[in-house]
PDB file of N, CA and C in Angstrom:
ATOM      1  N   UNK A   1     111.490 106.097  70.457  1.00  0.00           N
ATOM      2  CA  UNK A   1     111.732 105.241  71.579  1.00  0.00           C
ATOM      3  C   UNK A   1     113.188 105.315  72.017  1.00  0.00           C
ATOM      4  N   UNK A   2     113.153 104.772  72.912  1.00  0.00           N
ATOM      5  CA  UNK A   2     115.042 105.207  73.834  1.00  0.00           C
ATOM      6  C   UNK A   2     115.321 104.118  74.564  1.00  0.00           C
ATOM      7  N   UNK A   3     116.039 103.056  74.276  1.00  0.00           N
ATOM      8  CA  UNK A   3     116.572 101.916  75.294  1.00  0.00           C
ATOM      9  C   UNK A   3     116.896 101.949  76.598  1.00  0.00           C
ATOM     10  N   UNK A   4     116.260 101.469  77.092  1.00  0.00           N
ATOM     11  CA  UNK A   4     116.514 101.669  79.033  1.00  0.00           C
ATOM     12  C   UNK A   4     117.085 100.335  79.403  1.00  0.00           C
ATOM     13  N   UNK A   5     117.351  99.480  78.865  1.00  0.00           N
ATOM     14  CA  UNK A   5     118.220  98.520  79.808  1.00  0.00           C
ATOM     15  C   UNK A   5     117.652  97.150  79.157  1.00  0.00           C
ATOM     16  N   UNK A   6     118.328  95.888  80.178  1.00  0.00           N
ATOM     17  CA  UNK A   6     117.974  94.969  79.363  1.00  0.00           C
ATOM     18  C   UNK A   6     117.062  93.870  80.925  1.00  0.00           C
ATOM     19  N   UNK A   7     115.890  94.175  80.499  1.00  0.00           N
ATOM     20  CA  UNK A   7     115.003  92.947  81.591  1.00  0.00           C
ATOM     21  C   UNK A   7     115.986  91.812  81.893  1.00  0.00           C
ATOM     22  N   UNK A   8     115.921  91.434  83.292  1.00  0.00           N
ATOM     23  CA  UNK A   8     116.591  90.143  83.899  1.00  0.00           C
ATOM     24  C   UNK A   8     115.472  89.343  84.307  1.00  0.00           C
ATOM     25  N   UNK A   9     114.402  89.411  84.283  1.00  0.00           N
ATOM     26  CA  UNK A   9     113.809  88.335  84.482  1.00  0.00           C
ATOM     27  C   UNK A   9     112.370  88.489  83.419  1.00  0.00           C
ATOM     28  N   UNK A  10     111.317  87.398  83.061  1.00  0.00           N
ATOM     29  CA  UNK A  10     110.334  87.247  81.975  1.00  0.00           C
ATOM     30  C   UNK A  10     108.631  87.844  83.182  1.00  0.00           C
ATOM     31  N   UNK A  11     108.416  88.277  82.733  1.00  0.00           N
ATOM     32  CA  UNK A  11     106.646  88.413  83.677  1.00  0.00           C
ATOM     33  C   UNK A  11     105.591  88.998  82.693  1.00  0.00           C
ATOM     34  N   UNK A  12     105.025  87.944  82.878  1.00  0.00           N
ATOM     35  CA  UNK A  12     103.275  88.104  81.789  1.00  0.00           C
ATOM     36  C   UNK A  12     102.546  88.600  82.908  1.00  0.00           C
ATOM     37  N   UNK A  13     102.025  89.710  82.380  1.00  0.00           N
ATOM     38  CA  UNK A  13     100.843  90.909  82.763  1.00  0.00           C
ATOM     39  C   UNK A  13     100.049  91.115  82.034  1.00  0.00           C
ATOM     40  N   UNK A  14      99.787  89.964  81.286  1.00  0.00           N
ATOM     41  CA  UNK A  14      98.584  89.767  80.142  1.00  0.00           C
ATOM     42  C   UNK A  14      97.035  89.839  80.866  1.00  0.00           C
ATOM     43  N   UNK A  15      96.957  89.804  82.020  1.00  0.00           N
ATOM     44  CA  UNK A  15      95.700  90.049  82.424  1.00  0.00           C
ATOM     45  C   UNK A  15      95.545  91.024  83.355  1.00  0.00           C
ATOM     46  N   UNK A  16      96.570  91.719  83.435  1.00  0.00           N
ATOM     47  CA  UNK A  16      97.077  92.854  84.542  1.00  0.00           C
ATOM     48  C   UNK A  16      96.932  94.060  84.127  1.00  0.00           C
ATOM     49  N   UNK A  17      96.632  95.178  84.918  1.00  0.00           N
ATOM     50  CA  UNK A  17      96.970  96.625  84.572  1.00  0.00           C
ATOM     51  C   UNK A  17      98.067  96.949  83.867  1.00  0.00           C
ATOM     52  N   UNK A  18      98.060  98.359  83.329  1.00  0.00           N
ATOM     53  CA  UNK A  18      99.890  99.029  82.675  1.00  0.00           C
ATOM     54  C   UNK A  18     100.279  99.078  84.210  1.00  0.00           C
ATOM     55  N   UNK A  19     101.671  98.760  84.433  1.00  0.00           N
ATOM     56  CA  UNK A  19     102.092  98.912  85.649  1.00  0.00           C
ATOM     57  C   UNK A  19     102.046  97.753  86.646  1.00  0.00           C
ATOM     58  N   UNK A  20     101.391  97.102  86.616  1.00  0.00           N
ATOM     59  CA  UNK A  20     100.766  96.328  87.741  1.00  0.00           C
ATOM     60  C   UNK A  20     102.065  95.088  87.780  1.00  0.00           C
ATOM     61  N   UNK A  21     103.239  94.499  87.193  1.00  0.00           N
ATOM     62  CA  UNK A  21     104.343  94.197  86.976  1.00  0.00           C
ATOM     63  C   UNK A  21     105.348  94.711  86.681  1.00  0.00           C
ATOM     64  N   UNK A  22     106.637  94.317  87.774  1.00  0.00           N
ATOM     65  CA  UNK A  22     107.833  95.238  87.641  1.00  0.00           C
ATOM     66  C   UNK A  22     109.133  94.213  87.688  1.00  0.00           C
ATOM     67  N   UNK A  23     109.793  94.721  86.748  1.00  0.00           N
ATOM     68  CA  UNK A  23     110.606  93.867  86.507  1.00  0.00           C
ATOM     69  C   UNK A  23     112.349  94.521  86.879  1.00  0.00           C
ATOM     70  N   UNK A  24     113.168  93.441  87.330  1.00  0.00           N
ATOM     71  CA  UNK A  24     114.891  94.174  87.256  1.00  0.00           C
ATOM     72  C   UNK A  24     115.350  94.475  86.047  1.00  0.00           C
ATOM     73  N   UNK A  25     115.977  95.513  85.569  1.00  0.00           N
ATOM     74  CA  UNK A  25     116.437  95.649  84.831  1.00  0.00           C
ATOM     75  C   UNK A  25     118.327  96.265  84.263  1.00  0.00           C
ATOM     76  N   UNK A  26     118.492  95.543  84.129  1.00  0.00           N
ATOM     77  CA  UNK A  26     120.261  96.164  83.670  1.00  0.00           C
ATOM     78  C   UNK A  26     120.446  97.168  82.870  1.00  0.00           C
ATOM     79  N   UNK A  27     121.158  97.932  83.732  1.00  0.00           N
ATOM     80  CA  UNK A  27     121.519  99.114  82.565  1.00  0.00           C
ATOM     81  C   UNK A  27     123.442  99.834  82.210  1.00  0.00           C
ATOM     82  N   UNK A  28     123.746  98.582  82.695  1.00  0.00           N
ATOM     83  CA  UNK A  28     125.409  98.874  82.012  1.00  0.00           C
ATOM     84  C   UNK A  28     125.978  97.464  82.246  1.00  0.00           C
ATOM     85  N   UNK A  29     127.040  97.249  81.277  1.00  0.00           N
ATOM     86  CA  UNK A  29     127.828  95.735  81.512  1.00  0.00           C
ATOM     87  C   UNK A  29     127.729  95.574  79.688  1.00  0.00           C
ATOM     88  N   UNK A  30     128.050  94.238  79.807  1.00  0.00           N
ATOM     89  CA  UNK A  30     128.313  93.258  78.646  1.00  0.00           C
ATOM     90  C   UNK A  30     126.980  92.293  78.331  1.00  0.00           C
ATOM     91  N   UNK A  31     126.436  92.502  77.467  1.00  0.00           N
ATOM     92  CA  UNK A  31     125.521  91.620  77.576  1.00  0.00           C
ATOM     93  C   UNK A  31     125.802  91.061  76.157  1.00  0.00           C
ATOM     94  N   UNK A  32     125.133  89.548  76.197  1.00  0.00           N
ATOM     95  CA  UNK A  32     125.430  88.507  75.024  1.00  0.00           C
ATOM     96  C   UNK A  32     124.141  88.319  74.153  1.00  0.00           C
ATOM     97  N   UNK A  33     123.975  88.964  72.893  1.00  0.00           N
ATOM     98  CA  UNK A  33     122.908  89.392  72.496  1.00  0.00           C
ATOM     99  C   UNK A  33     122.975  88.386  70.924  1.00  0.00           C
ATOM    100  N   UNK A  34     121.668  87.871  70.548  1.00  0.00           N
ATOM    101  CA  UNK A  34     121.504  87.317  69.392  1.00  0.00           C
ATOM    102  C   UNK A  34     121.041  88.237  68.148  1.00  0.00           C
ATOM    103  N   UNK A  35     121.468  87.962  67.043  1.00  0.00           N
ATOM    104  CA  UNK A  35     121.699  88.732  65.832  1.00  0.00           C
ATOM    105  C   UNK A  35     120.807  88.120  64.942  1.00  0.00           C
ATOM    106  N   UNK A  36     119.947  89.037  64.597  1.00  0.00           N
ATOM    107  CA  UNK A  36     118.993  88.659  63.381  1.00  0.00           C
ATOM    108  C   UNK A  36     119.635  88.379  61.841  1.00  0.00           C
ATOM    109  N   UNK A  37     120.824  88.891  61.895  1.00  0.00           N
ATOM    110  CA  UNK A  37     121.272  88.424  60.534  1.00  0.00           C
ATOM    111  C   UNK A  37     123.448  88.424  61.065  1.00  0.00           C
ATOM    112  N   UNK A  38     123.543  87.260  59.797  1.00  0.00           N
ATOM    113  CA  UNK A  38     125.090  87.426  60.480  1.00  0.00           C
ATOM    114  C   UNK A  38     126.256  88.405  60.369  1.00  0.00           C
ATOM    115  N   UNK A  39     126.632  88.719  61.235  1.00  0.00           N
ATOM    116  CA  UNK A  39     127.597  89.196  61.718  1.00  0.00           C
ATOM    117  C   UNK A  39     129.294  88.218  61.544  1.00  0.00           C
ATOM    118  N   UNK A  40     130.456  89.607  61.634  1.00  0.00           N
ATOM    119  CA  UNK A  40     131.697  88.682  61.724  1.00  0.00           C
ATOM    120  C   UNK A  40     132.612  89.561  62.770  1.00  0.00           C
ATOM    121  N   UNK A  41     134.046  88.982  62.781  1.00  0.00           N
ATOM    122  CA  UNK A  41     134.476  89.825  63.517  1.00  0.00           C
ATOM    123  C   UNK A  41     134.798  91.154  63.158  1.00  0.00           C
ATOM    124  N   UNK A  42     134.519  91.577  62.007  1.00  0.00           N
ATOM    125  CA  UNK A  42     134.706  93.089  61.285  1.00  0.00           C
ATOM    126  C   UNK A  42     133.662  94.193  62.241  1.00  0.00           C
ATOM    127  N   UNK A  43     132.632  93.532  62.595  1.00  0.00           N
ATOM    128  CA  UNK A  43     131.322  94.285  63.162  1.00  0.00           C
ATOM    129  C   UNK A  43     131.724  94.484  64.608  1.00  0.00           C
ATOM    130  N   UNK A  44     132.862  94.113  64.864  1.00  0.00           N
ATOM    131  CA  UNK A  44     133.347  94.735  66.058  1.00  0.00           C
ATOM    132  C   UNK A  44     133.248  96.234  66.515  1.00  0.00           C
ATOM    133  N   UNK A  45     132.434  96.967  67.026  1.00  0.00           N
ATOM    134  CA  UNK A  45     132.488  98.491  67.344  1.00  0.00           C
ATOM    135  C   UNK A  45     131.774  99.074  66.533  1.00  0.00           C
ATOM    136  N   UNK A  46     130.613  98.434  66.025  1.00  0.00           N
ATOM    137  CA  UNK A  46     129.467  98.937  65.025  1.00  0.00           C
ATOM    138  C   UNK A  46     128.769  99.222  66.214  1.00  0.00           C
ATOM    139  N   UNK A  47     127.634  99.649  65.673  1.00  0.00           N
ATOM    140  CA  UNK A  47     126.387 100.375  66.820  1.00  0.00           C
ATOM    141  C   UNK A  47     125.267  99.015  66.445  1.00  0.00           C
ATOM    142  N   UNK A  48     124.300  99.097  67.766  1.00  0.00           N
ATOM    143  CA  UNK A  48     123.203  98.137  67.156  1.00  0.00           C
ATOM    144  C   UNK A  48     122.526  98.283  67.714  1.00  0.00           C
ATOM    145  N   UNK A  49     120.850  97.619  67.141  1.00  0.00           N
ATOM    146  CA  UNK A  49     119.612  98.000  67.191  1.00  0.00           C
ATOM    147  C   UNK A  49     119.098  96.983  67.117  1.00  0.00           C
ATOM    148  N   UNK A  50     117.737  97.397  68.125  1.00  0.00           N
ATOM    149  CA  UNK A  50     116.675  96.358  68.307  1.00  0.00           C
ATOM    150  C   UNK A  50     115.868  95.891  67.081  1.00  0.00           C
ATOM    151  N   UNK A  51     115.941  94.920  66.928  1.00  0.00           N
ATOM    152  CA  UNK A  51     114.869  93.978  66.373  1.00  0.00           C
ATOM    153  C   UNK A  51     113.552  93.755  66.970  1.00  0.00           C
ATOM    154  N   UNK A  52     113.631  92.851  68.052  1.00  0.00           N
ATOM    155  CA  UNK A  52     112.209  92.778  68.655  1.00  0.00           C
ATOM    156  C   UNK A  52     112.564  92.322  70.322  1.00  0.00           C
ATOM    157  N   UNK A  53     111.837  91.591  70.512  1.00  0.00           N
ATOM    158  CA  UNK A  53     112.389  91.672  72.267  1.00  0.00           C
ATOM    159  C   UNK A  53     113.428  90.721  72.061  1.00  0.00           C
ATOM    160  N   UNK A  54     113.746  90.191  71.476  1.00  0.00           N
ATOM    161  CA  UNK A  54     114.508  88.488  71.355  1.00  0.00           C
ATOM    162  C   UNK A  54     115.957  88.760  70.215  1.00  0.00           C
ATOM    163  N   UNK A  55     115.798  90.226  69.496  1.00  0.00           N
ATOM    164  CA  UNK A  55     116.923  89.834  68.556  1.00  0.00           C
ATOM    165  C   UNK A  55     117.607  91.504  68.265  1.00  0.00           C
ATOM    166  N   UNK A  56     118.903  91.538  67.992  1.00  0.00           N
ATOM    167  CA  UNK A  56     119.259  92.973  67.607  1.00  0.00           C
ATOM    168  C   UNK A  56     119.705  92.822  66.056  1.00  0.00           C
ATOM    169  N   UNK A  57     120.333  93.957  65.610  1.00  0.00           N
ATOM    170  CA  UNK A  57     120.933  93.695  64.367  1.00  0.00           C
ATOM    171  C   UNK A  57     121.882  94.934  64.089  1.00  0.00           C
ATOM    172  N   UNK A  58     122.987  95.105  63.424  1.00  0.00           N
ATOM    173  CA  UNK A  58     123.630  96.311  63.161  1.00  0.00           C
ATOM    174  C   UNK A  58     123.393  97.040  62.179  1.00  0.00           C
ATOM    175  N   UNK A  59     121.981  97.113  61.478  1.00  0.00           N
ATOM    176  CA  UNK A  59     121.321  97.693  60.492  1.00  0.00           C
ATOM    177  C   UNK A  59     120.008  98.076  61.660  1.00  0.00           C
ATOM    178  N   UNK A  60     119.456  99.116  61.648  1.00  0.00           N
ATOM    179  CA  UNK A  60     118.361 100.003  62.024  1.00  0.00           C
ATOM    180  C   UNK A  60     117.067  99.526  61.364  1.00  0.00           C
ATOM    181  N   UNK A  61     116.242  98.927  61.930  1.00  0.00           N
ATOM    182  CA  UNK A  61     114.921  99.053  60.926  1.00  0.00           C
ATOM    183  C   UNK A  61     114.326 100.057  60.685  1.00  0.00           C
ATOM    184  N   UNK A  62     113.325  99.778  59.420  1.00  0.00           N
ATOM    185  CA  UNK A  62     113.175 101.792  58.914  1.00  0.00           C
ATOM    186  C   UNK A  62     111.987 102.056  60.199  1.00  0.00           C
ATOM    187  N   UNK A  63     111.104 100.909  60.797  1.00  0.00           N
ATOM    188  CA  UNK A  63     110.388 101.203  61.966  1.00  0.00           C
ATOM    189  C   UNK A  63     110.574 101.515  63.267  1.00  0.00           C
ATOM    190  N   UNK A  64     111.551 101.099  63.432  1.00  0.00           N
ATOM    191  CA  UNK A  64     112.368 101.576  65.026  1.00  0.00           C
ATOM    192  C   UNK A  64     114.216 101.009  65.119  1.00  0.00           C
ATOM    193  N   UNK A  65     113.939 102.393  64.818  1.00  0.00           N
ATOM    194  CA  UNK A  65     115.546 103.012  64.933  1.00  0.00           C
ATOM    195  C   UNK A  65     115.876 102.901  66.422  1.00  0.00           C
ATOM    196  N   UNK A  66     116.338 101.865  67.253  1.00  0.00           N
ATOM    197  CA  UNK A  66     116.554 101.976  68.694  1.00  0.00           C
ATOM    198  C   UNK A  66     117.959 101.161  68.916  1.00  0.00           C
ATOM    199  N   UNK A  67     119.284 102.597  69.155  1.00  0.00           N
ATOM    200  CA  UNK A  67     120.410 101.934  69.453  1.00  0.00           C
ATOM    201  C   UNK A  67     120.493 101.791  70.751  1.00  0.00           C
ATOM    202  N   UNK A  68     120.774 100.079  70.942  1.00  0.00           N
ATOM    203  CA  UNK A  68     120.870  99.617  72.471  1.00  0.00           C
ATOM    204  C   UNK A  68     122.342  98.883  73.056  1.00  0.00           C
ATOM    205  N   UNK A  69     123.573  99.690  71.724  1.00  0.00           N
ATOM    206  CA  UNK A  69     125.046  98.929  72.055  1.00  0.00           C
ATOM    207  C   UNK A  69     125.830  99.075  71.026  1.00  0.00           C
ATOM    208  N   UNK A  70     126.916  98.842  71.547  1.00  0.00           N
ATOM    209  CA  UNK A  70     127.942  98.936  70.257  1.00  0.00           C
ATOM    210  C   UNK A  70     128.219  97.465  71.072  1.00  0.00           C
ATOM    211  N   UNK A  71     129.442  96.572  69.822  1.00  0.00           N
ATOM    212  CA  UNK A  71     129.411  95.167  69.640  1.00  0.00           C
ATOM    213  C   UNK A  71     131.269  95.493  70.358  1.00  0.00           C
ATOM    214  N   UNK A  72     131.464  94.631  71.212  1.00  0.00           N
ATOM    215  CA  UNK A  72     132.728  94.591  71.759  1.00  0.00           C
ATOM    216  C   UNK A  72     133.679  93.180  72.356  1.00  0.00           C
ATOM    217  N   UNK A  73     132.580  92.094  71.744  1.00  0.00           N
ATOM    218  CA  UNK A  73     133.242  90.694  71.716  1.00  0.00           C
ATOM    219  C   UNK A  73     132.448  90.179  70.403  1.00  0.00           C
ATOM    220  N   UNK A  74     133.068  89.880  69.472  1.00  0.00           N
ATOM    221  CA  UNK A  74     132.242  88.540  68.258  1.00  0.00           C
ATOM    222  C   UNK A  74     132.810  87.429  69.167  1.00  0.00           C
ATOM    223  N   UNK A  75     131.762  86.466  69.346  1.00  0.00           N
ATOM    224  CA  UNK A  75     131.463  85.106  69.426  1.00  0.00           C
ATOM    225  C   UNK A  75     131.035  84.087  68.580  1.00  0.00           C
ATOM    226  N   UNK A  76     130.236  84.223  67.314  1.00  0.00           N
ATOM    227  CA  UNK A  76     130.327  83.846  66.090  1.00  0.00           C
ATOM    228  C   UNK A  76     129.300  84.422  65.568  1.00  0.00           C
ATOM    229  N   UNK A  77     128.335  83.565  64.210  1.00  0.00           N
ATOM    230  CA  UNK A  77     128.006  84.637  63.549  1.00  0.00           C
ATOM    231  C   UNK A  77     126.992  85.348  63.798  1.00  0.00           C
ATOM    232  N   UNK A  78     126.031  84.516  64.718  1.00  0.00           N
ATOM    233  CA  UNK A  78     124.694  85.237  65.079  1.00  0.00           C
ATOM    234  C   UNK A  78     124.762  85.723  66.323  1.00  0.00           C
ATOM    235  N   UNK A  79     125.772  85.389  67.588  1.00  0.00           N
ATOM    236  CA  UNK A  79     126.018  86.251  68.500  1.00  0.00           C
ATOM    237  C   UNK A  79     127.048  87.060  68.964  1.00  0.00           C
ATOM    238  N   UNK A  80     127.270  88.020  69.715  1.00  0.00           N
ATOM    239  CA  UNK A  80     128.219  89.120  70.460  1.00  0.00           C
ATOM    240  C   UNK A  80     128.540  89.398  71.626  1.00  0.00           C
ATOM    241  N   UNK A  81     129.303  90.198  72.168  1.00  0.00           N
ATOM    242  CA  UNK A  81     128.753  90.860  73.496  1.00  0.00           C
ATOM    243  C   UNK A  81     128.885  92.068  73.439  1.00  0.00           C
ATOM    244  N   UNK A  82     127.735  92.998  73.565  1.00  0.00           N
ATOM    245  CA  UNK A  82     127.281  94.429  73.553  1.00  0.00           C
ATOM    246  C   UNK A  82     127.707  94.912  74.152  1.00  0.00           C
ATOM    247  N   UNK A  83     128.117  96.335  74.105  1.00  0.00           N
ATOM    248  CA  UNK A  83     128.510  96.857  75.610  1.00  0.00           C
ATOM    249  C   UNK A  83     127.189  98.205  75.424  1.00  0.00           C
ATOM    250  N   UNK A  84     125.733  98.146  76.675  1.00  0.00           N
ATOM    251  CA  UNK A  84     124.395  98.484  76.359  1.00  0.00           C
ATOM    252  C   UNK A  84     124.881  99.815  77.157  1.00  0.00           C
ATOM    253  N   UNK A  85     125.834  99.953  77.938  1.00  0.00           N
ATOM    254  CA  UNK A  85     125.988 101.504  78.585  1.00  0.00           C
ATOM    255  C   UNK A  85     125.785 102.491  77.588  1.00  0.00           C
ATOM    256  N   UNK A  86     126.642 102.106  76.707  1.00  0.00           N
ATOM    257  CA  UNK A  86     127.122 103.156  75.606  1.00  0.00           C
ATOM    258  C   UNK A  86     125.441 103.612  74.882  1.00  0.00           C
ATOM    259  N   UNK A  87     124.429 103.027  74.950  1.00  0.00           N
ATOM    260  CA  UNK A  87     123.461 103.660  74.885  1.00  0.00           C
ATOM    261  C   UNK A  87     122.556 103.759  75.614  1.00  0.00           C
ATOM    262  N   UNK A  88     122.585 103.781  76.784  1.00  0.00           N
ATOM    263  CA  UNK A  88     121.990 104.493  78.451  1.00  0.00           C
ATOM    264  C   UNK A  88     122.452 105.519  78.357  1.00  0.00           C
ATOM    265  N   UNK A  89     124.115 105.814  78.089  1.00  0.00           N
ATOM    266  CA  UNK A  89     124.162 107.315  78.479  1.00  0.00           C
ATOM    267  C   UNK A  89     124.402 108.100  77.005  1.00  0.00           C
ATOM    268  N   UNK A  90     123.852 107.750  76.128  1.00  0.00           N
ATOM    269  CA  UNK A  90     123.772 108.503  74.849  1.00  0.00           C
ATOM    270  C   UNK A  90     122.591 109.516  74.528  1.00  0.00           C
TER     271      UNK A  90
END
C-alpha cells in the first residue's frame, strides 16, 4: 500500500458502490496527527506509519508498513505535526 494524502472530510458509502463517494483530500502541509503509543521530543524527524484510519505510530506494523510523514513539531506525548509531503513524493 502507498499513502496518498490525508481525507478532509468523513463520507459513509456503506450502502454505495466502490467509487460511488469522493472525498478532498490533502497531499502536502503539516498535519496534527495522534500517536498510538507515546512519543517525546527526541522523535522529532523519525518517519511514521499508519496505524489505522484514526492513529499513526513511529514503529511500522509487521501488517502494513505505510510511511505517511516524518514528525516536525512534538506537541506532547500522543500528538505531533507531520510533515505528509515527505511521503507523497517518496
Amino acid at each position: 500500500f502507498i499513502f496518498q494524502g490525508i481525507a478532509m472530510e468523513y463520507v459513509d458509502n456503506t450502502n454505495g458502490a466502490a467509487g460511488a463517494k469522493k472525498v478532498n483530500v490533502r497531499r502536502h502541509g503539516l498535519i496534527k496527527m495522534t500517536f498510538a503509543t507515546a512519543i517525546s521530543q527526541a522523535n522529532v524527524g523519525d518517519n511514521v506509519f499508519l496505524v489505522d484510519d484514526d492513529l499513526v505510530d513511529v514503529t511500522a506494523q509487521s501488517t502494513n508498513k505505510i510511511f505517511c510523514g516524518i514528525i516536525v513539531g512534538y506537541i506532547d506525548t500522543t500528538h505531533a505535526y507531520v510533515d505528509i509531503e515527505r511521503a507523497i513524493t517518496a
